[in-house]
C-alpha atoms as a PDB file:
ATOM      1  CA  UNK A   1      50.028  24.520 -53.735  1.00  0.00           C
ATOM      2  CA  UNK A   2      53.214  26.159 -52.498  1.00  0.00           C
ATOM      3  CA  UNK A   3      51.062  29.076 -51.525  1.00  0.00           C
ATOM      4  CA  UNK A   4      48.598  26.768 -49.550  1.00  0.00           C
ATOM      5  CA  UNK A   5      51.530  25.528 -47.952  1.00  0.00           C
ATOM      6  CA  UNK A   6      52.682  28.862 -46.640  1.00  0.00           C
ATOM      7  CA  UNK A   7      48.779  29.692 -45.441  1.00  0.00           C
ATOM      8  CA  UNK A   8      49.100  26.497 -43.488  1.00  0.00           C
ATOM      9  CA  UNK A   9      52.601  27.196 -41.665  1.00  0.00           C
ATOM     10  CA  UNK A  10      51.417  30.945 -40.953  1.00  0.00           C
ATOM     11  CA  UNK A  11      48.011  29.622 -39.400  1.00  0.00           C
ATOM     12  CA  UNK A  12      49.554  27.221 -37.190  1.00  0.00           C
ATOM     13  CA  UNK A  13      52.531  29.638 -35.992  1.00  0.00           C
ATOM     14  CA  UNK A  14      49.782  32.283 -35.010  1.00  0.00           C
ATOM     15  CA  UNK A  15      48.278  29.156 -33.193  1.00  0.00           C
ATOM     16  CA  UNK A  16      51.390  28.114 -31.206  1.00  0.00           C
ATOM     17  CA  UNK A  17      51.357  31.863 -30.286  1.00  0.00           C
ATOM     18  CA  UNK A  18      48.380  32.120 -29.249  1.00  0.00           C
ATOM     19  CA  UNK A  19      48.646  28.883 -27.104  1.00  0.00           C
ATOM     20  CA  UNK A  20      52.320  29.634 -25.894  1.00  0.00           C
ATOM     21  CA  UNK A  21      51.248  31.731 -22.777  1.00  0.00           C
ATOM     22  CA  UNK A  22      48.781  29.201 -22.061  1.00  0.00           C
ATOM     23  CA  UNK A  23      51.384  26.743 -21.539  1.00  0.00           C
ATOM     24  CA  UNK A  24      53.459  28.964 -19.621  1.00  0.00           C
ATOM     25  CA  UNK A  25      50.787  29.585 -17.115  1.00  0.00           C
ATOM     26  CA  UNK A  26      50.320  25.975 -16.941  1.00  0.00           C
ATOM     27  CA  UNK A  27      53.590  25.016 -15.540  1.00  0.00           C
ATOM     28  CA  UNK A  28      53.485  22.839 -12.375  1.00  0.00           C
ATOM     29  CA  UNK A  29      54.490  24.110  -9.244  1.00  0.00           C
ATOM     30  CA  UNK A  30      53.585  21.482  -7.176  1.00  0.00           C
ATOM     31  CA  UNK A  31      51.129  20.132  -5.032  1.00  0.00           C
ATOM     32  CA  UNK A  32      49.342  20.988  -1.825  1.00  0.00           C
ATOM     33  CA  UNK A  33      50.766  18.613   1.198  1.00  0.00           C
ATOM     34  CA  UNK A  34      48.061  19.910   3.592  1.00  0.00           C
ATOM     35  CA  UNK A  35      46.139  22.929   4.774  1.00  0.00           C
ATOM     36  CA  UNK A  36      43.310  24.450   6.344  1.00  0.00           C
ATOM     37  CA  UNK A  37      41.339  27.660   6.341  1.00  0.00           C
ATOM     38  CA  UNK A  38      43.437  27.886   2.758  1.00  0.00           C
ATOM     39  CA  UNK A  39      42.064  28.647  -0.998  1.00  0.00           C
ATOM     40  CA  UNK A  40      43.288  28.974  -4.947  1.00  0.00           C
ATOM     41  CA  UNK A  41      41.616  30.923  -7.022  1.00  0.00           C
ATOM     42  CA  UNK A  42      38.573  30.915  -4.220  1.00  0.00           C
ATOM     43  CA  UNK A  43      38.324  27.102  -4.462  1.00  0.00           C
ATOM     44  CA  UNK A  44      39.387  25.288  -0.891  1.00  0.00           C
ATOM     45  CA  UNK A  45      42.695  23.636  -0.743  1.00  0.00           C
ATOM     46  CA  UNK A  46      42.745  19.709  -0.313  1.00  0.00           C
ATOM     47  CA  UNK A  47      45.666  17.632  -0.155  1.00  0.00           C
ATOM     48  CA  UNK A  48      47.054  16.239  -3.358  1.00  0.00           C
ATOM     49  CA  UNK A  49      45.591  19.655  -5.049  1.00  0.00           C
ATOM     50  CA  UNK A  50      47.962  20.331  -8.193  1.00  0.00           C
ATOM     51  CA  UNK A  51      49.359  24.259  -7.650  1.00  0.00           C
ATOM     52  CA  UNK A  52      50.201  25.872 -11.234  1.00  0.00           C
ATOM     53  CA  UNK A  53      52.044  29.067 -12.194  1.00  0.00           C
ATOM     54  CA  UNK A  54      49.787  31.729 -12.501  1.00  0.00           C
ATOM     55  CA  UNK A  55      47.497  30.636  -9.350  1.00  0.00           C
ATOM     56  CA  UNK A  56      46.979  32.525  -6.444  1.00  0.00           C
ATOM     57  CA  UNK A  57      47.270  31.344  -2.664  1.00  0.00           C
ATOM     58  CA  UNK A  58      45.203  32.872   0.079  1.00  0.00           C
ATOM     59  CA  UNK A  59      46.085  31.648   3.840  1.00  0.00           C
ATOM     60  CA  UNK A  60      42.789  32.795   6.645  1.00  0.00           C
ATOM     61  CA  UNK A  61      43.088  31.724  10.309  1.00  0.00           C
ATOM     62  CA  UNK A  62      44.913  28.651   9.203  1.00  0.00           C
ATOM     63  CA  UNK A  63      48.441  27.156   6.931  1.00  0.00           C
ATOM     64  CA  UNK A  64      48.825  25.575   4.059  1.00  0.00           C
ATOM     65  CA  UNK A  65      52.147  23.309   2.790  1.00  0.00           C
ATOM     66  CA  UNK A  66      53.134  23.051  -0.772  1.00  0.00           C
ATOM     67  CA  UNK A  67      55.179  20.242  -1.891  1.00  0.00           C
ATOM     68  CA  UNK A  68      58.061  21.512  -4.564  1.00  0.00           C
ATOM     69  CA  UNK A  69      60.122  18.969  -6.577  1.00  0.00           C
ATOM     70  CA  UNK A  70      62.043  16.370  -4.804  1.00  0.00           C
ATOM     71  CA  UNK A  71      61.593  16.977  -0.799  1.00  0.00           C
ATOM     72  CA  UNK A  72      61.362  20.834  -0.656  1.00  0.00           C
ATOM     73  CA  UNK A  73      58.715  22.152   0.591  1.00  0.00           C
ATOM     74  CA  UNK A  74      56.577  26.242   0.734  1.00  0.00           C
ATOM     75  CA  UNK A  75      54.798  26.935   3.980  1.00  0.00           C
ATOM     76  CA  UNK A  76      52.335  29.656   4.079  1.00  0.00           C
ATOM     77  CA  UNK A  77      51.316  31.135   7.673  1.00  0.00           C
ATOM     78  CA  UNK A  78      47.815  32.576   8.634  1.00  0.00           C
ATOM     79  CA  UNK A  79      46.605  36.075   6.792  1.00  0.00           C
ATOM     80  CA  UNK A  80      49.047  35.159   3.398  1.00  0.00           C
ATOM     81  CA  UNK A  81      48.485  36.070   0.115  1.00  0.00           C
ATOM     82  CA  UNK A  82      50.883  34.865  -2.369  1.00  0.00           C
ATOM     83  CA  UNK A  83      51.175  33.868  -5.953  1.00  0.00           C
ATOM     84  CA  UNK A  84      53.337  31.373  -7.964  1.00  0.00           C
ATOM     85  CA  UNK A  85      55.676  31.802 -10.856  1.00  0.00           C
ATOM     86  CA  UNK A  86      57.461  28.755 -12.813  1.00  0.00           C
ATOM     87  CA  UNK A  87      60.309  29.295 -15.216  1.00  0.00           C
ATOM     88  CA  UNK A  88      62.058  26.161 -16.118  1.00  0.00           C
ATOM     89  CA  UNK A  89      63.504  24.946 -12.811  1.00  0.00           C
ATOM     90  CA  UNK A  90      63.141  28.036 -10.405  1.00  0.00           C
ATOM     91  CA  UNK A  91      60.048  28.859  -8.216  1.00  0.00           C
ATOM     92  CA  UNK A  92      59.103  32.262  -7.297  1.00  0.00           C
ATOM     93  CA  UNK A  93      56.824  33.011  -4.936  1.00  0.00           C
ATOM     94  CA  UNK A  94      55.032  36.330  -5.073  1.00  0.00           C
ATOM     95  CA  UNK A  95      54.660  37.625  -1.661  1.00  0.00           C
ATOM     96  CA  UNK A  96      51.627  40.172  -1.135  1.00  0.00           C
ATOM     97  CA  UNK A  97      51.160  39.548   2.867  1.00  0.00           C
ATOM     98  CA  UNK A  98      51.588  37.615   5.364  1.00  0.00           C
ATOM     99  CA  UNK A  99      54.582  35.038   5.616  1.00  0.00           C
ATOM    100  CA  UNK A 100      56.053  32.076   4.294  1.00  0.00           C
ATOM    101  CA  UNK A 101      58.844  29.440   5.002  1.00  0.00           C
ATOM    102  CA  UNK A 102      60.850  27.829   2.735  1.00  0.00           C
ATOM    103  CA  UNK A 103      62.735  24.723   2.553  1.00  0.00           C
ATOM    104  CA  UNK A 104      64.942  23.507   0.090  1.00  0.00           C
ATOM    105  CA  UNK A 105      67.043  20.405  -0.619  1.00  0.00           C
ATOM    106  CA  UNK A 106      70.208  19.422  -2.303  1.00  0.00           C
ATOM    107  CA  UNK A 107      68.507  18.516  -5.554  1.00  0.00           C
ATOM    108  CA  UNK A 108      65.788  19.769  -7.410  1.00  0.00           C
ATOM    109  CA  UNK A 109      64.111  23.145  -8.103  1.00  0.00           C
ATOM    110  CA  UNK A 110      65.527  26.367  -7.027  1.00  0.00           C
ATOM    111  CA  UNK A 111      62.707  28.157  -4.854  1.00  0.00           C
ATOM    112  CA  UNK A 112      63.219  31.995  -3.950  1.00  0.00           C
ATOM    113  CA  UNK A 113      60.369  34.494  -2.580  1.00  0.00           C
ATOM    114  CA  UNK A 114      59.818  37.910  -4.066  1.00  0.00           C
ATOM    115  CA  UNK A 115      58.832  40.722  -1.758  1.00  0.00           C
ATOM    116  CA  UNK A 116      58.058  44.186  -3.457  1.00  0.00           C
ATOM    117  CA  UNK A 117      61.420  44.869  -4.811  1.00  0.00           C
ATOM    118  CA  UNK A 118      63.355  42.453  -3.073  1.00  0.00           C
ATOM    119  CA  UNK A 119      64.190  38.960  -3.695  1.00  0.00           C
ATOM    120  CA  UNK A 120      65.062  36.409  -0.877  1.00  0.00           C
ATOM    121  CA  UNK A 121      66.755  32.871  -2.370  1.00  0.00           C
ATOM    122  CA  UNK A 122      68.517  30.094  -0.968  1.00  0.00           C
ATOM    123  CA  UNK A 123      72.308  29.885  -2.063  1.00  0.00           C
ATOM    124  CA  UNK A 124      75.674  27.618  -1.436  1.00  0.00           C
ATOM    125  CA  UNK A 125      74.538  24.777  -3.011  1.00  0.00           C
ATOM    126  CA  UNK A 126      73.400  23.240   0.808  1.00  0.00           C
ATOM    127  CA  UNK A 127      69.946  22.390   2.590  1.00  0.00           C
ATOM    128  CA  UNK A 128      67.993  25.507   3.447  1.00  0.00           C
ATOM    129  CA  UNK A 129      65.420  26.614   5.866  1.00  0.00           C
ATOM    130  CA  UNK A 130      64.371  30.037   5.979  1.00  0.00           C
ATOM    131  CA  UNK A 131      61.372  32.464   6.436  1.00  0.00           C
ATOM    132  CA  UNK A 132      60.453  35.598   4.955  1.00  0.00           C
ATOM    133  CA  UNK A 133      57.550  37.619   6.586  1.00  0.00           C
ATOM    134  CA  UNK A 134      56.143  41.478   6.155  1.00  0.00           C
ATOM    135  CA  UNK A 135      55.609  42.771   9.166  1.00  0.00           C
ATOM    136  CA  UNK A 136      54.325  46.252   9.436  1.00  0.00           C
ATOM    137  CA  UNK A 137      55.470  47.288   5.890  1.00  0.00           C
ATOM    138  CA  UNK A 138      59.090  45.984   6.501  1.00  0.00           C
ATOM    139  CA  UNK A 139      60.691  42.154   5.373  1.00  0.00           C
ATOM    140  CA  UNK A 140      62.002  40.112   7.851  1.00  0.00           C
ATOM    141  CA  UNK A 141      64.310  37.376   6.400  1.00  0.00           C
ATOM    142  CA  UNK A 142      65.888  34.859   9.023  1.00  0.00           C
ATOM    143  CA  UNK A 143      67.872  31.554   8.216  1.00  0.00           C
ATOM    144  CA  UNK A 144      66.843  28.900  10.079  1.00  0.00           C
ATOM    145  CA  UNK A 145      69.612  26.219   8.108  1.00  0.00           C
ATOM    146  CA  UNK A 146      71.935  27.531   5.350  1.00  0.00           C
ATOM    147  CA  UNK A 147      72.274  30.432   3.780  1.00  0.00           C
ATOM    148  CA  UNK A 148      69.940  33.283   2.183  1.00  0.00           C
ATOM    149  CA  UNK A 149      70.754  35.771  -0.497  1.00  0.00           C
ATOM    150  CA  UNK A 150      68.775  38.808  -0.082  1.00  0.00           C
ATOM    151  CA  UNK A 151      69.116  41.208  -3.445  1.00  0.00           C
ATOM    152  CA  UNK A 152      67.581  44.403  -4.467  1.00  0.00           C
ATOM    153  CA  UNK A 153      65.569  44.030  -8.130  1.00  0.00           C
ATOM    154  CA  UNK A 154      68.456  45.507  -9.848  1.00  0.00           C
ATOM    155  CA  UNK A 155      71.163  43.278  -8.175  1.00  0.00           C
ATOM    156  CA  UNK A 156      72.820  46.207  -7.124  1.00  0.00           C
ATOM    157  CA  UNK A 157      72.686  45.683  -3.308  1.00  0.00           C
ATOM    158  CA  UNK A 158      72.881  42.292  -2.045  1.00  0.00           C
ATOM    159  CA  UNK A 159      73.663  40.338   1.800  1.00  0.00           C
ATOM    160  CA  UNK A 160      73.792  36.904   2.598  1.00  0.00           C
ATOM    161  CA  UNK A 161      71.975  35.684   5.799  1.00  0.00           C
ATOM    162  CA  UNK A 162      73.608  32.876   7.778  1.00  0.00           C
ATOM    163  CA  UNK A 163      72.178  30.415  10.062  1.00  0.00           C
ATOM    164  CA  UNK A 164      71.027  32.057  13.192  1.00  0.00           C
ATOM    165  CA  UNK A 165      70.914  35.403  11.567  1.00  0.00           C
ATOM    166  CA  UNK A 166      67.621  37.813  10.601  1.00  0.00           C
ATOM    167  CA  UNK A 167      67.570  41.001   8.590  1.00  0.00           C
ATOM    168  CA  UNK A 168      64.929  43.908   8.407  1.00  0.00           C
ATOM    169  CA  UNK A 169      64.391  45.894   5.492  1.00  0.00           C
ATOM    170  CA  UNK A 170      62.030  48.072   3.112  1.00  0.00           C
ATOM    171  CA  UNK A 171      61.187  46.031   0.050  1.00  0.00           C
ATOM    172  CA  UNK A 172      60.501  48.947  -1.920  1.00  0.00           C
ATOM    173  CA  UNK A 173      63.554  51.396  -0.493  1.00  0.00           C
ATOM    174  CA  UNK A 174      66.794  51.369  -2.094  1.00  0.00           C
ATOM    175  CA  UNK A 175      69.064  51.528   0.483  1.00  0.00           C
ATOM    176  CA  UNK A 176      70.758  48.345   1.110  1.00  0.00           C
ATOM    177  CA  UNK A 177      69.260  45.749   3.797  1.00  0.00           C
ATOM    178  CA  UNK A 178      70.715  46.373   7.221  1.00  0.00           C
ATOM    179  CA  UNK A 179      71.445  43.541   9.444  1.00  0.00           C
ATOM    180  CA  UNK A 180      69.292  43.898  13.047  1.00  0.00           C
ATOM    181  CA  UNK A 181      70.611  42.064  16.329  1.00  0.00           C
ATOM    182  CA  UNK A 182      68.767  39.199  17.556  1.00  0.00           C
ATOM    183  CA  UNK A 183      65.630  40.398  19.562  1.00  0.00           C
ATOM    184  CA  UNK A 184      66.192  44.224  18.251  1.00  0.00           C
ATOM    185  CA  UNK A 185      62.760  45.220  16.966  1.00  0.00           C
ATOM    186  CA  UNK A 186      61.278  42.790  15.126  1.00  0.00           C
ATOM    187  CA  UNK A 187      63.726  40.860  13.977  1.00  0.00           C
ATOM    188  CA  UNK A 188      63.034  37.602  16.015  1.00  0.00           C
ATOM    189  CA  UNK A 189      61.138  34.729  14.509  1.00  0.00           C
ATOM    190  CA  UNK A 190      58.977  34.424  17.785  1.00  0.00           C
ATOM    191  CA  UNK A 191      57.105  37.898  17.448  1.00  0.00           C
ATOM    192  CA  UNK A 192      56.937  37.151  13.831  1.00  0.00           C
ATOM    193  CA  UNK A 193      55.098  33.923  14.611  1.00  0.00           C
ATOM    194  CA  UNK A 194      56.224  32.193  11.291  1.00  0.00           C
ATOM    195  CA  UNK A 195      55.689  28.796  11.199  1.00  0.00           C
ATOM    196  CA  UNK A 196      59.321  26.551  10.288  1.00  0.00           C
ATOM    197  CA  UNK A 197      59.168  23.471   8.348  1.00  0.00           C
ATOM    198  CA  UNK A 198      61.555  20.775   8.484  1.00  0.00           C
ATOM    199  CA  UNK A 199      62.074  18.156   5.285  1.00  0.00           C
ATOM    200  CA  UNK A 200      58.640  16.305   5.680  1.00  0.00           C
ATOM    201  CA  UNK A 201      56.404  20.177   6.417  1.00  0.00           C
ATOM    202  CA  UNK A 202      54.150  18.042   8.576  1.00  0.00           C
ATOM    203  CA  UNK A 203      55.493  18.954  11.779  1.00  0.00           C
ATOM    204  CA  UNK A 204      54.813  23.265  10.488  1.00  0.00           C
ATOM    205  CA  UNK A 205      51.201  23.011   8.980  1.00  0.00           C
ATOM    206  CA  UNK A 206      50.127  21.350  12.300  1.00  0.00           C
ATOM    207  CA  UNK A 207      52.080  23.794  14.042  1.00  0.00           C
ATOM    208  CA  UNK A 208      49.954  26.721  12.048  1.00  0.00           C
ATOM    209  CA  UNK A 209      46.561  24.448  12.363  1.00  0.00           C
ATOM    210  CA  UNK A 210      47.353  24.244  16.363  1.00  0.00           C
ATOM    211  CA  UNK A 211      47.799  28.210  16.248  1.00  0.00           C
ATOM    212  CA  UNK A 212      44.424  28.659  14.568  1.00  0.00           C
ATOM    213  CA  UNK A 213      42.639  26.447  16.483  1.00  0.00           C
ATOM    214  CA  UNK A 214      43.664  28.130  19.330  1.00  0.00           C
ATOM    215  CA  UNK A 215      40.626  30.693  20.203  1.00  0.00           C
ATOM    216  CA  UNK A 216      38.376  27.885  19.545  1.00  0.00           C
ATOM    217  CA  UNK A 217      40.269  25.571  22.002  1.00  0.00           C
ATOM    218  CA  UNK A 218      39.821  28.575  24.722  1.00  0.00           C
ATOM    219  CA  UNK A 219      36.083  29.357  23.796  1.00  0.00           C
ATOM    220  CA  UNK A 220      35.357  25.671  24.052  1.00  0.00           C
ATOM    221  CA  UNK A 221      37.153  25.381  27.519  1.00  0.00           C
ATOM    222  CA  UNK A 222      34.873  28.579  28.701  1.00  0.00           C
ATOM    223  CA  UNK A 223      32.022  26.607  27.564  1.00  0.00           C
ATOM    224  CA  UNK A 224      32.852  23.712  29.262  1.00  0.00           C
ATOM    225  CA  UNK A 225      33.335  25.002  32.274  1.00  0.00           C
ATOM    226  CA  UNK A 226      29.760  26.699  32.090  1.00  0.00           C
ATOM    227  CA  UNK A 227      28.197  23.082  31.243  1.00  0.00           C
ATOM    228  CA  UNK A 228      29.848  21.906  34.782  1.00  0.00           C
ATOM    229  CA  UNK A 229      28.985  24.518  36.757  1.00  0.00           C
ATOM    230  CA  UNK A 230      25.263  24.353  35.451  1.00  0.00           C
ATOM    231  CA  UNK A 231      25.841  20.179  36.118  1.00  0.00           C
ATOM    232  CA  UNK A 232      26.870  21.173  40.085  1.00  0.00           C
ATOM    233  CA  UNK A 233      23.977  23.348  40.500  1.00  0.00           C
ATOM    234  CA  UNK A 234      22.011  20.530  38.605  1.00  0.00           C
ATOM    235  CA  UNK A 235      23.368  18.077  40.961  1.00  0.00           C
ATOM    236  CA  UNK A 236      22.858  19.934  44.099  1.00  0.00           C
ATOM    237  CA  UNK A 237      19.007  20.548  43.148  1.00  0.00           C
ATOM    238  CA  UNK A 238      18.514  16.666  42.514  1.00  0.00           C
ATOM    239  CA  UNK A 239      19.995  16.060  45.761  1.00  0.00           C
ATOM    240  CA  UNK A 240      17.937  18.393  48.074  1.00  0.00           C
ATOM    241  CA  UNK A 241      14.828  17.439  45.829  1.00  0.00           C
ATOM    242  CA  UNK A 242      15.882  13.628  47.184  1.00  0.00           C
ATOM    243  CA  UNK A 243      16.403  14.923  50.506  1.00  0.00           C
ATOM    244  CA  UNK A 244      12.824  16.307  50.418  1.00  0.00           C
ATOM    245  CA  UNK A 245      11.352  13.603  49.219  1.00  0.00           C
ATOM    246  CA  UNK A 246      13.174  11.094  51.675  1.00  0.00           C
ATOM    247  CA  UNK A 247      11.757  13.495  54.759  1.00  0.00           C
ATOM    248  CA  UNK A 248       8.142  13.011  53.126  1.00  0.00           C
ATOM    249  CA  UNK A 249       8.449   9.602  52.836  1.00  0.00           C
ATOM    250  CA  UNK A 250       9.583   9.162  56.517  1.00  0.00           C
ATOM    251  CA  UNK A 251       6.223  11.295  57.250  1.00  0.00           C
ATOM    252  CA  UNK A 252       4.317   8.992  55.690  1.00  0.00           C
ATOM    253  CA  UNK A 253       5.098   6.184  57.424  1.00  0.00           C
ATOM    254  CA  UNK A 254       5.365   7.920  61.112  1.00  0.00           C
ATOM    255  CA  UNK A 255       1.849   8.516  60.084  1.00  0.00           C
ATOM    256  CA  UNK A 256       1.059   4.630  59.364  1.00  0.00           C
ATOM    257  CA  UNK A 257       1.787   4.220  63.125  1.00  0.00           C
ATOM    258  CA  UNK A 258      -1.223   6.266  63.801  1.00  0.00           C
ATOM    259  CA  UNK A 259      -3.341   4.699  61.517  1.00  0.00           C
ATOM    260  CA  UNK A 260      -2.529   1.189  61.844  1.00  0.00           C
ATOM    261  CA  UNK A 261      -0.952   0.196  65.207  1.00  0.00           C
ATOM    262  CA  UNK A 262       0.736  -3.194  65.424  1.00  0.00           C
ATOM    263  CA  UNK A 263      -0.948  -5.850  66.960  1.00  0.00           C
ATOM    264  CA  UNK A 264       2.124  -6.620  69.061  1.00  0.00           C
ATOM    265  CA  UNK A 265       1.681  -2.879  70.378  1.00  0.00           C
ATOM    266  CA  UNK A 266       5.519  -2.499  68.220  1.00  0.00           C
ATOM    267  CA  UNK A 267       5.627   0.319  65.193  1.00  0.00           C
ATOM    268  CA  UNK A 268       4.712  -1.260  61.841  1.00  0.00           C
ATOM    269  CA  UNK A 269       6.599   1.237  60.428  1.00  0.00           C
ATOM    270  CA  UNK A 270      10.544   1.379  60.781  1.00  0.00           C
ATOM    271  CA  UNK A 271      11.971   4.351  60.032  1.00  0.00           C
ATOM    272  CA  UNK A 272      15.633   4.508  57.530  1.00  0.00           C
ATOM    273  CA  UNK A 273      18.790   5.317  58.634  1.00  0.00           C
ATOM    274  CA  UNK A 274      18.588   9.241  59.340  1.00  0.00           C
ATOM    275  CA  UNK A 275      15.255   9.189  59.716  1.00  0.00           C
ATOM    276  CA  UNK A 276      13.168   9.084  62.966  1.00  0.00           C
ATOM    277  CA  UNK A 277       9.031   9.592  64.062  1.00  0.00           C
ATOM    278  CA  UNK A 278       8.496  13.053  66.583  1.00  0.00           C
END
């Protein structure tokens, strides 16, 4: 019996094993606020989607907004690829390409972003906005609100990046990150065209669906103004068709005069207004 006992207890600890990672990859992220042009795992984002550790994001022409814990919020610009990582309370997002903003609250989960061999994370203890971008094989880290604390993988090398403030650096060099001057390169948040997003996130995914929509918005003003110039030209041919028609109507009935004279000797036929009989 004692021996059946033990068979039991080894079975089920190679089964809690075995279903361990499982669980771990399981973990909820959070949940998808709103997107477009966005997928997981090749399925399409819609809102209210559930986001687990383990998946992977990937952002086309378009954004997507993931809700974290209490009020913070992940917002992914066009041409992103990204994955998620949950271990107890902190988030890490895996950054492949592209961009992503982050904001965090007071309270909550601790979200940081993981570039290469660099990690970018909120710190202080205050509300934080940042964004975090890879733009032509370099990281571009800029605090919007707060403070950032950008670290090298083996904590070795570390800055802090205040409000107002943007750093460029290699993720995968070792050298420490070097601050660049507002404007200097591509350090500025406008050439980097990352999307910010305040407490809600509304206000950035429709900033990123406006931005993708944008080439559609100019081809369908091009086509539009093809469909009016083809209605002018339609417009002028209907009215010198009515023109022409109105001049062979008047003939018709110049030539009732001919034809049937009034008694009175007076025109049975009165010509419009514009109109008159040779």
């Amino acid at each position: 019996m004692k021996k059946r006992m033990c068979t039991v207890v080894m079975i089920l600890a190679v089964a809690l094993i075995a279903v361990a990672p499982m669980m771990a990859g399981s973990a909820i992220v959070g949940s998808v606020a709103g997107s477009m042009n966005a997928t997981i795992g090749g399925q399409a984002l819609v809102p209210n989607t559930t986001v687990f550790s383990g998946d992977s994001l990937q952002v086309r022409e378009g954004a997507a907004v993931v809700a974290v814990g209490r009020g913070s919020r992940l917002v992914f610009g066009r041409a992103t690829e990204a994955s998620f990582l949950r271990e107890g309370t902190d988030v890490t997002v895996l950054l492949g390409q592209g961009n992503v903003s982050l904001y965090q609250g007071q309270a909550g989960v601790s979200l940081r972003v993981k570039v290469g061999t660099v990690t970018v994370a909120p710190t202080g203890g205050f509300k934080t906005l940042g964004e975090v971008a890879m733009v032509n094989g370099a990281v571009v880290v800029t605090a919007k609100e707060g403070k950032l604390r950008v670290e090298s993988a083996d904590r070795r090398t570390a800055v802090d990046v205040v409000k107002g403030k943007t750093i460029t650096l290699q993720a995968r060099g070792a050298r420490a990150p070097q601050p660049q001057g507002g404007g200097a390169g591509v350090g500025g948040s406008t050439a980097l065209q990352v999307a910010s997003v305040g407490a809600s996130g509304v206000s950035a995914v429709m900033g990123g669906i406006a931005i993708s929509r944008a080439g559609d918005a100019r081809d369908a003003a091009a086509a539009a103004n093809s469909t009016a110039a083809n209605a002018v030209d339609a417009a002028n041919d209907a009215t010198a068709a009515a023109e022409a028609a109105g001049e062979a109507a008047n003939a018709a009935g110049c030539a009732l005069d001919t034809i049937v004279p009034d008694v009175d000797g007076a025109s049975p036929y009165v010509p419009p207004a514009g109109f008159s009989c040779p």
